[in-house]
PDB file of N, CA and C in Angstrom:
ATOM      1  N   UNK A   1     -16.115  -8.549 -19.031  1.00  0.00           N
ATOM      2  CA  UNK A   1     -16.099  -8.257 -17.610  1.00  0.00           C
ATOM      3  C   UNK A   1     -14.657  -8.053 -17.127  1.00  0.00           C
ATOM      4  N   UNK A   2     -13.862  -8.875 -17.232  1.00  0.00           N
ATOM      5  CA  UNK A   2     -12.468  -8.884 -17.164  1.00  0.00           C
ATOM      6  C   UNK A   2     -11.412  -7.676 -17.747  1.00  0.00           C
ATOM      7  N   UNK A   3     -12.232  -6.478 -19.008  1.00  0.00           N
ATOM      8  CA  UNK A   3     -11.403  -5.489 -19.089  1.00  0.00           C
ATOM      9  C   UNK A   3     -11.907  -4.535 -18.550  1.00  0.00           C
ATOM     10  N   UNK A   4     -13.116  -4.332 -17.882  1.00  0.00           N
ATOM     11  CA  UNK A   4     -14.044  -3.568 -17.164  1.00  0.00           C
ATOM     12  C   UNK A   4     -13.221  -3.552 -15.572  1.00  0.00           C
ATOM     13  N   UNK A   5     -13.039  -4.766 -15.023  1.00  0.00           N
ATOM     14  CA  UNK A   5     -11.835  -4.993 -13.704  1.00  0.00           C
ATOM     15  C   UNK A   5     -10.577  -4.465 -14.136  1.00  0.00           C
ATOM     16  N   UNK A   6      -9.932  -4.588 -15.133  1.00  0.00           N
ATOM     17  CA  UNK A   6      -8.876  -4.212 -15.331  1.00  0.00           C
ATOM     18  C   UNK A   6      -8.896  -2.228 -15.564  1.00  0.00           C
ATOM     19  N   UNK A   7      -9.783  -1.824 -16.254  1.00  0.00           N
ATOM     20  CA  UNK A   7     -10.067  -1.182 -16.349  1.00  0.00           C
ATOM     21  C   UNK A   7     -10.424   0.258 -14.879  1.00  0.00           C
ATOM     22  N   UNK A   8     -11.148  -0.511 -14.371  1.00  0.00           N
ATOM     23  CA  UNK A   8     -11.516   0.002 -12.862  1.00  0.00           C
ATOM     24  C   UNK A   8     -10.305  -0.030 -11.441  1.00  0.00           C
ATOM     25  N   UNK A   9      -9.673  -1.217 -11.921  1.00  0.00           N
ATOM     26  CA  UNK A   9      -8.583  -1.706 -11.277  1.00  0.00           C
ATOM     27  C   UNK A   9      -7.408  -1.638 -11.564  1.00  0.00           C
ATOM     28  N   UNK A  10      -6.424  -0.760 -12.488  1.00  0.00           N
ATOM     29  CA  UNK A  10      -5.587  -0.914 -12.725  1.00  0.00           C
ATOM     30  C   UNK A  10      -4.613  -1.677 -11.963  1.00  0.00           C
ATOM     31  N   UNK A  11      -3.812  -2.516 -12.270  1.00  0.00           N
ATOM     32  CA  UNK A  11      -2.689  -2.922 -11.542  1.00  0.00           C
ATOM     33  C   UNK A  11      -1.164  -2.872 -12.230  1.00  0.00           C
ATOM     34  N   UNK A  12      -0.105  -2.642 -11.966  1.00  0.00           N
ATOM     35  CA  UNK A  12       1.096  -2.189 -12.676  1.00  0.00           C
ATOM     36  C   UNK A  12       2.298  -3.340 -11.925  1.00  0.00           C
ATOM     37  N   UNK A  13       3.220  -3.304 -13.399  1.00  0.00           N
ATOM     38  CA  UNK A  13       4.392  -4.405 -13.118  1.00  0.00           C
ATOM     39  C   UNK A  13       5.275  -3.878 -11.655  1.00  0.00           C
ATOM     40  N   UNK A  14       6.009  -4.822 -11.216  1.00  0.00           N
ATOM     41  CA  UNK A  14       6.338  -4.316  -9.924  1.00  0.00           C
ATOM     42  C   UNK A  14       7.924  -4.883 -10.612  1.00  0.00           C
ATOM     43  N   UNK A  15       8.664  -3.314 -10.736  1.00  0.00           N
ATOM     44  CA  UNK A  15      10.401  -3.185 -10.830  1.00  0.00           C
ATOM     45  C   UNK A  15      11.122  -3.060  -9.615  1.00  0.00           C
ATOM     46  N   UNK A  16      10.621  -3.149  -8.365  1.00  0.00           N
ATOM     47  CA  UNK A  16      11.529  -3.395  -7.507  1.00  0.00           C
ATOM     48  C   UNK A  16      12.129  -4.782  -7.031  1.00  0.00           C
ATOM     49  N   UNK A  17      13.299  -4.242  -5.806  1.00  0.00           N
ATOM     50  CA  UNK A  17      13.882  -5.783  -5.264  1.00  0.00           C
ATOM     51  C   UNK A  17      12.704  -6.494  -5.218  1.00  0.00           C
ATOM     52  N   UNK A  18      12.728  -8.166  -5.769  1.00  0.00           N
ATOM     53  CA  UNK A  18      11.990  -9.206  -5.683  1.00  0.00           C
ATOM     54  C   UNK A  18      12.357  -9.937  -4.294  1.00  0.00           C
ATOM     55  N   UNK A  19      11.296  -9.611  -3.370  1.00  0.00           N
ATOM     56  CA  UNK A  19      11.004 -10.502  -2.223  1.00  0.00           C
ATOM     57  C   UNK A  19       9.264 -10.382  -2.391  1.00  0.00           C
ATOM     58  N   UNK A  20       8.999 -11.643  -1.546  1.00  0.00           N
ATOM     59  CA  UNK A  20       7.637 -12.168  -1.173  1.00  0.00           C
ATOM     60  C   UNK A  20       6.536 -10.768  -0.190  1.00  0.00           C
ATOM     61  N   UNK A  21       7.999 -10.237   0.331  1.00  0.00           N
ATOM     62  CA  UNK A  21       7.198  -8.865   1.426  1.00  0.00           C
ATOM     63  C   UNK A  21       7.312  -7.604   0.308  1.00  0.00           C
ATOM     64  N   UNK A  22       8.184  -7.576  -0.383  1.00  0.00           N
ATOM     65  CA  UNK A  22       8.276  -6.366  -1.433  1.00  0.00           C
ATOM     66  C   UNK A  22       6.896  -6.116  -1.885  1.00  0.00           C
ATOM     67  N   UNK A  23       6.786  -7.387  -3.139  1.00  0.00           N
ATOM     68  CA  UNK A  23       5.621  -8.016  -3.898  1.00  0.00           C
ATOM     69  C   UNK A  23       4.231  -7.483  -2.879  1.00  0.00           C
ATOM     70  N   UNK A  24       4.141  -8.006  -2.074  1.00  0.00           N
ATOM     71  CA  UNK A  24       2.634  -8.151  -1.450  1.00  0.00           C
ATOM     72  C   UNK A  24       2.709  -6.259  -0.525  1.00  0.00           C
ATOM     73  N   UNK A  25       3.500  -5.330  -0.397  1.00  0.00           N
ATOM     74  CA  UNK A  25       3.213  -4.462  -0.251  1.00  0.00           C
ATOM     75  C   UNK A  25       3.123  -3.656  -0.997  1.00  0.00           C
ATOM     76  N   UNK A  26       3.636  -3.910  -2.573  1.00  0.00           N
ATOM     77  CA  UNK A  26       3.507  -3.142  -3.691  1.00  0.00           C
ATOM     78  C   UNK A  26       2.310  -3.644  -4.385  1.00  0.00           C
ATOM     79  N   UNK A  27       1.518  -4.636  -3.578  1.00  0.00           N
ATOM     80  CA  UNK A  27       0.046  -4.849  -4.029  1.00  0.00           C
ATOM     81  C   UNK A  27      -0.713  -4.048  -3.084  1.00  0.00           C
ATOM     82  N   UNK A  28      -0.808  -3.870  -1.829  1.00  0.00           N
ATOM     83  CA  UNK A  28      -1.434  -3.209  -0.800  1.00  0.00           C
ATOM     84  C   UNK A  28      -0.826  -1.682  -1.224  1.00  0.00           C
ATOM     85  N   UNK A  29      -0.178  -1.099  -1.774  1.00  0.00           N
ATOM     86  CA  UNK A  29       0.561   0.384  -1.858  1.00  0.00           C
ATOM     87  C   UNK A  29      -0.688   0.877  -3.411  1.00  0.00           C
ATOM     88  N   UNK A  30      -0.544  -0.448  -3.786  1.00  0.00           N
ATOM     89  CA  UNK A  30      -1.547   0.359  -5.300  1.00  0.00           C
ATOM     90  C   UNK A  30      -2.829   0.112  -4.840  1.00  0.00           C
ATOM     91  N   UNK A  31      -3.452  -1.074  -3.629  1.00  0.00           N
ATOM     92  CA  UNK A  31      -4.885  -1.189  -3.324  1.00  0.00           C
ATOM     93  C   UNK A  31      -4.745   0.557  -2.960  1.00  0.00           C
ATOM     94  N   UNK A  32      -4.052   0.734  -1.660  1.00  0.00           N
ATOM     95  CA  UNK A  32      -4.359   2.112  -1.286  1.00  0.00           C
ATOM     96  C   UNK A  32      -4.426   3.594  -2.430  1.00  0.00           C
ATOM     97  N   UNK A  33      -3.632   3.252  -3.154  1.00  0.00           N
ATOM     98  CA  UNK A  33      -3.746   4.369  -4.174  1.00  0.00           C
ATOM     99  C   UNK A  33      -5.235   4.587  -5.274  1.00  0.00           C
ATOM    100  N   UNK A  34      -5.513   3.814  -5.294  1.00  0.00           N
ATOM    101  CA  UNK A  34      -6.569   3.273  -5.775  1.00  0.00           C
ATOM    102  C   UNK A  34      -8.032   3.536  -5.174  1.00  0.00           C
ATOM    103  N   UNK A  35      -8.253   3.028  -3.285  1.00  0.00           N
ATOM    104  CA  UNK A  35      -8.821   3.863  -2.975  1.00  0.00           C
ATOM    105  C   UNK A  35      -8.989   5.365  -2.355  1.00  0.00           C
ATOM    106  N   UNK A  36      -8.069   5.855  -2.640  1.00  0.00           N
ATOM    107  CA  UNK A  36      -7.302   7.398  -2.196  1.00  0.00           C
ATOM    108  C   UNK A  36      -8.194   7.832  -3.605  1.00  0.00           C
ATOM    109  N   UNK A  37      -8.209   7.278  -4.484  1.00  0.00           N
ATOM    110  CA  UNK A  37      -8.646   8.090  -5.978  1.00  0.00           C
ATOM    111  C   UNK A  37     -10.097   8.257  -5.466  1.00  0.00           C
ATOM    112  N   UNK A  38     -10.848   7.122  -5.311  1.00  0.00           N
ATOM    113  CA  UNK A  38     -12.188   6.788  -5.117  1.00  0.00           C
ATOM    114  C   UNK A  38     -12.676   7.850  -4.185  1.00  0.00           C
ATOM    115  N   UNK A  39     -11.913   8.218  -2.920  1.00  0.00           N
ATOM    116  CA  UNK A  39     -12.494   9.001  -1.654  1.00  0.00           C
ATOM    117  C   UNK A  39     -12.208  10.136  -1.550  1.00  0.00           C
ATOM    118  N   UNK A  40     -11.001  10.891  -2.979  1.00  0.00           N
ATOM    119  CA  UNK A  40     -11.221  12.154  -3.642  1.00  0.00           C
ATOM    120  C   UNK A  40     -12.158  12.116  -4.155  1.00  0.00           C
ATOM    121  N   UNK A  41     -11.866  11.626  -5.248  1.00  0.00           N
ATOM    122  CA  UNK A  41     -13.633  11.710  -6.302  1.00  0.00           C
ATOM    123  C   UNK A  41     -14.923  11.812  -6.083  1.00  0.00           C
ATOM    124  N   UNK A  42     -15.267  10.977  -4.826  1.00  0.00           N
ATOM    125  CA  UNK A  42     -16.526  10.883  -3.847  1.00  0.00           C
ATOM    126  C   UNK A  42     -16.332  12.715  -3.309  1.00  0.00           C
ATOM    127  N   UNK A  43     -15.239  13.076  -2.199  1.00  0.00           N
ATOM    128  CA  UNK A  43     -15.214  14.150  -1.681  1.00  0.00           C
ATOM    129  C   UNK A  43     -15.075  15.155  -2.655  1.00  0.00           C
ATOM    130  N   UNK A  44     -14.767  15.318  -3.597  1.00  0.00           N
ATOM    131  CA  UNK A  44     -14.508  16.374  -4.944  1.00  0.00           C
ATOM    132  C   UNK A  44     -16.155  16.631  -5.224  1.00  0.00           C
ATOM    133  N   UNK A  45     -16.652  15.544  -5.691  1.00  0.00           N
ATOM    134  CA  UNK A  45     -18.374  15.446  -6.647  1.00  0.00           C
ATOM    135  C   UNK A  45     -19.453  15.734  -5.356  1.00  0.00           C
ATOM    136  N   UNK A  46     -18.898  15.757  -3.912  1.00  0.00           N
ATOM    137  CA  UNK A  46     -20.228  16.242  -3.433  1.00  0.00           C
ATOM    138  C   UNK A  46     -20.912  15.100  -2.371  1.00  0.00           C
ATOM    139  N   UNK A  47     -20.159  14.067  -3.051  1.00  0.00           N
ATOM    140  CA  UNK A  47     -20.989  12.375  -2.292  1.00  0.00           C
ATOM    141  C   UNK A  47     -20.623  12.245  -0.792  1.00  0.00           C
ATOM    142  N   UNK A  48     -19.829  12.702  -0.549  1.00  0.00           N
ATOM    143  CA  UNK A  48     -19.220  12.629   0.563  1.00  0.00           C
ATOM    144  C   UNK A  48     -18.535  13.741   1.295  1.00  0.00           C
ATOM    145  N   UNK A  49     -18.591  14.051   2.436  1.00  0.00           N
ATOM    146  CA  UNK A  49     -18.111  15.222   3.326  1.00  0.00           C
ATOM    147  C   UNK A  49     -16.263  15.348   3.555  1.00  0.00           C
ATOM    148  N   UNK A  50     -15.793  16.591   3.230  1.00  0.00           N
ATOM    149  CA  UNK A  50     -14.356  16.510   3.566  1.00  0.00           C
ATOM    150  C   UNK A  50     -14.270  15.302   4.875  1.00  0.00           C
ATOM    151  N   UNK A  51     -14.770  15.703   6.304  1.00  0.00           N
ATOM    152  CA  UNK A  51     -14.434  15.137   7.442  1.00  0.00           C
ATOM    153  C   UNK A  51     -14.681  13.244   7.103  1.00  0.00           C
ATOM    154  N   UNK A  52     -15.726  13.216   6.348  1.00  0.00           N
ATOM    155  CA  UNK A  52     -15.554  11.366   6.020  1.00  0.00           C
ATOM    156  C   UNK A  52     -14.556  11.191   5.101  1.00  0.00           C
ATOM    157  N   UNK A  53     -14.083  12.118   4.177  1.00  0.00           N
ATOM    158  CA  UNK A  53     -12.942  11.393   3.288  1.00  0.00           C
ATOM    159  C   UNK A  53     -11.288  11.507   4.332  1.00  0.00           C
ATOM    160  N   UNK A  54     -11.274  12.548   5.115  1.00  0.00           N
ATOM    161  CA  UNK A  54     -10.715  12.464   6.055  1.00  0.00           C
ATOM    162  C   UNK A  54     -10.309  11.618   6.755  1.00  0.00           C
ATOM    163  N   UNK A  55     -11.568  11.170   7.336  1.00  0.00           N
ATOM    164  CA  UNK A  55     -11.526   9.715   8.400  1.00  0.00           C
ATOM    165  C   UNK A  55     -11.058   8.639   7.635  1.00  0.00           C
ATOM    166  N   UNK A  56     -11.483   8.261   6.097  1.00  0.00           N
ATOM    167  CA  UNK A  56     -11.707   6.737   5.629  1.00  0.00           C
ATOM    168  C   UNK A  56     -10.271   6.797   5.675  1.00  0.00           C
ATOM    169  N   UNK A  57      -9.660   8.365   4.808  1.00  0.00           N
ATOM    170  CA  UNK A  57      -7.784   8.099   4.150  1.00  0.00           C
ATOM    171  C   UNK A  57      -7.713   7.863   5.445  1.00  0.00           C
ATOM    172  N   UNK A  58      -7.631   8.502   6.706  1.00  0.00           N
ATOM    173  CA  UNK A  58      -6.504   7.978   7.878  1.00  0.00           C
ATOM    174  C   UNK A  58      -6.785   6.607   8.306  1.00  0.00           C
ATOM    175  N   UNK A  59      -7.473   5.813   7.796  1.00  0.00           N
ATOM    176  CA  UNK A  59      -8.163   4.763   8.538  1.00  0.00           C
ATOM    177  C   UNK A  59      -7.230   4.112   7.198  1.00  0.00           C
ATOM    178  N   UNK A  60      -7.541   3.893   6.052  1.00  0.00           N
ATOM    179  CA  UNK A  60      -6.360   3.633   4.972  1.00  0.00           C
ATOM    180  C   UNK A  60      -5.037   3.355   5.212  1.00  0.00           C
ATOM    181  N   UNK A  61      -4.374   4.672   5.605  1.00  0.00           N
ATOM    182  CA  UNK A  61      -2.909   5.237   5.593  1.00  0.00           C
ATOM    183  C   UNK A  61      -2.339   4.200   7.079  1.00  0.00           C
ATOM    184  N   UNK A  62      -3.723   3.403   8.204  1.00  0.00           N
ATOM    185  CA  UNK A  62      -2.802   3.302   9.533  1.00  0.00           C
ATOM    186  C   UNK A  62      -3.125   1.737   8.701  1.00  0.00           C
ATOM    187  N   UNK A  63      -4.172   1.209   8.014  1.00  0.00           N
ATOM    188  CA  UNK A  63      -3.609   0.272   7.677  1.00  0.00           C
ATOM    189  C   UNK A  63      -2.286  -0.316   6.769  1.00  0.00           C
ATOM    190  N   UNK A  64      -2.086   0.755   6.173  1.00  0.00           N
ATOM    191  CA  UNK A  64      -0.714   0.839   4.833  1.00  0.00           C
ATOM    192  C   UNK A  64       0.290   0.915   5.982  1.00  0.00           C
ATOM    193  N   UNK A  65       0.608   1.091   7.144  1.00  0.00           N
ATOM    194  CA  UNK A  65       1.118   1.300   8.137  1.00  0.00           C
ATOM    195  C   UNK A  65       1.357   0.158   8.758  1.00  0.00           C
ATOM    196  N   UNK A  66       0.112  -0.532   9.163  1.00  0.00           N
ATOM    197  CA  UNK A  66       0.092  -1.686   9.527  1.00  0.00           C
ATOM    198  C   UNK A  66       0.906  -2.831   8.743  1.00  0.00           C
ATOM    199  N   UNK A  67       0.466  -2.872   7.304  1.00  0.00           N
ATOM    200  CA  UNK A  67       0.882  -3.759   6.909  1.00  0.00           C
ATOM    201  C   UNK A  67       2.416  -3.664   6.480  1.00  0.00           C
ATOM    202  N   UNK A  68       2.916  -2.629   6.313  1.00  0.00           N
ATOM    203  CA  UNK A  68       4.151  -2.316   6.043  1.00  0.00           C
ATOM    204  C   UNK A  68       4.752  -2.731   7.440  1.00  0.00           C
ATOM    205  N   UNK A  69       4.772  -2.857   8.831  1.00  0.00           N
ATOM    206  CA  UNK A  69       5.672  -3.438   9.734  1.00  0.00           C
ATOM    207  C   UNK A  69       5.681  -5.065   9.743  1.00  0.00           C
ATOM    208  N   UNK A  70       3.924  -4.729   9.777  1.00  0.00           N
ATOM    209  CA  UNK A  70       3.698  -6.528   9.581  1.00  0.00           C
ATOM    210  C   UNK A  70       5.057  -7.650   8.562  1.00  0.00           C
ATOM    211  N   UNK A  71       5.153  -6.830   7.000  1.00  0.00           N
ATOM    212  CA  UNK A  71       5.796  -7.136   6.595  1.00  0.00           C
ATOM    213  C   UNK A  71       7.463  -7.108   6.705  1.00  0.00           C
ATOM    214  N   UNK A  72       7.964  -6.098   7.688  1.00  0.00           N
ATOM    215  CA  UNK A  72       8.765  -6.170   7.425  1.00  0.00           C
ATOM    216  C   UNK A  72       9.789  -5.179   6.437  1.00  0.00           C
ATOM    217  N   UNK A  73       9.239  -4.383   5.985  1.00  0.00           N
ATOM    218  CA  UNK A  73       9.694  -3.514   4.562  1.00  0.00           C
ATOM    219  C   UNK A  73      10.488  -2.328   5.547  1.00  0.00           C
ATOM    220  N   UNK A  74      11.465  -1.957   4.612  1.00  0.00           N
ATOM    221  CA  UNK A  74      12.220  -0.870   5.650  1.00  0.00           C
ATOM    222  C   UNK A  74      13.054  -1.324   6.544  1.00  0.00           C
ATOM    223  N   UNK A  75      12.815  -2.378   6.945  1.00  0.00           N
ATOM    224  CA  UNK A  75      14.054  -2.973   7.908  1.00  0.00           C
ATOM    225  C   UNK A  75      15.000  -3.876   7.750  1.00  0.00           C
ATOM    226  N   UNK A  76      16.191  -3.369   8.090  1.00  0.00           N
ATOM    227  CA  UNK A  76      17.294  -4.019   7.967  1.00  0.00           C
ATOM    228  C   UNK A  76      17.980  -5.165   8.393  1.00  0.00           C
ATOM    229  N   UNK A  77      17.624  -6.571   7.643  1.00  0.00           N
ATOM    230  CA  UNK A  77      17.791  -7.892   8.462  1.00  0.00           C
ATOM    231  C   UNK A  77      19.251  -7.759   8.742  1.00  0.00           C
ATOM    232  N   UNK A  78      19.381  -8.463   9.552  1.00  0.00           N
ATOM    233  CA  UNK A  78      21.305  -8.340   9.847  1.00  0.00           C
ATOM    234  C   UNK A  78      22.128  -9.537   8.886  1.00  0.00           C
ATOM    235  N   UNK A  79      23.133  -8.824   8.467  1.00  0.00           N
ATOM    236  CA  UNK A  79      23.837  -9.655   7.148  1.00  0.00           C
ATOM    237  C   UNK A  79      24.553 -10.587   8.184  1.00  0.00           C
ATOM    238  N   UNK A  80      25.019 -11.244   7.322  1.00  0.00           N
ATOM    239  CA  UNK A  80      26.224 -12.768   7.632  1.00  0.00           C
ATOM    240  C   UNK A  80      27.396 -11.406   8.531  1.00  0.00           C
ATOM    241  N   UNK A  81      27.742 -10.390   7.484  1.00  0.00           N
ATOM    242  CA  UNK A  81      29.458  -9.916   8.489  1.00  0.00           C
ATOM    243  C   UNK A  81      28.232  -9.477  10.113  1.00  0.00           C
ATOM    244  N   UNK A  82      27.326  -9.034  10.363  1.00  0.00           N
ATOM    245  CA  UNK A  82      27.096  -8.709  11.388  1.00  0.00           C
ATOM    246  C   UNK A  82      26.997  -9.664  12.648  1.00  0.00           C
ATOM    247  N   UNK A  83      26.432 -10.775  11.903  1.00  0.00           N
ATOM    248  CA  UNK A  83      26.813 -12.136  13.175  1.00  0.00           C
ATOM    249  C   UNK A  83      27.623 -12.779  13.220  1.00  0.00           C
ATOM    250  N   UNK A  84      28.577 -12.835  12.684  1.00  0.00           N
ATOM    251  CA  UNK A  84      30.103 -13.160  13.104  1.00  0.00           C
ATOM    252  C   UNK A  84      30.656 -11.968  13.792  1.00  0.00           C
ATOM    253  N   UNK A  85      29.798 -10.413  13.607  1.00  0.00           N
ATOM    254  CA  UNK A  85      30.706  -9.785  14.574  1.00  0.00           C
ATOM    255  C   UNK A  85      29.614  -9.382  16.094  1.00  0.00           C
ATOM    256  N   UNK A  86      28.626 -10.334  16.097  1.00  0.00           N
ATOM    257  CA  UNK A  86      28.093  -9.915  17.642  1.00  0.00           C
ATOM    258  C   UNK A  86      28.471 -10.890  18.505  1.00  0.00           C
ATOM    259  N   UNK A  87      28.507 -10.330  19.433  1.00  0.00           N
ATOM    260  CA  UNK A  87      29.072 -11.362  20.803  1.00  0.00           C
ATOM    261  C   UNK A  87      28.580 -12.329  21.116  1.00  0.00           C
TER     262      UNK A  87
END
């Protein structure tokens, strides 16, 4: 059962900067890639209508959105020289 998940689920080593927000959005970056495959494949084979694979990715992409501010990623905490130089 366990290479059948692995299998279905790929998951891959994570080589970037090591933080706790890095980590947990480079788990949410491969959930999304993952189902991006699923809601081609569905819309490719027929199962599903362009306009629903449409809707699900943007409904996807605002959560990958979401969680990327939530976390924090992209933004620039202010170093040590910057608060010794604010007023």
């Amino acid at each position: 059962m366990k290479e059948r998940e692995d299998f279905l689920h790929p998951r891959n080593r994570y080589y970037g900067d090591f933080t706790p927000e890095n980590l947990a959005f480079n788990a949410n970056l491969q959930e999304f890639a993952q189902k991006i495959t699923y809601i081609c494949s569905l819309e490719t084979g027929g199962k599903i209508s362009a306009e629903k694979a449409y809707k699900d990715i943007k409904a996807l992409w605002k959560n990958l959105k979401s969680s990327k501010k939530q976390l924090g990623i992209g933004q620039n905490p202010p170093t040590s020289d910057d608060e010794e130089n604010s007023p």
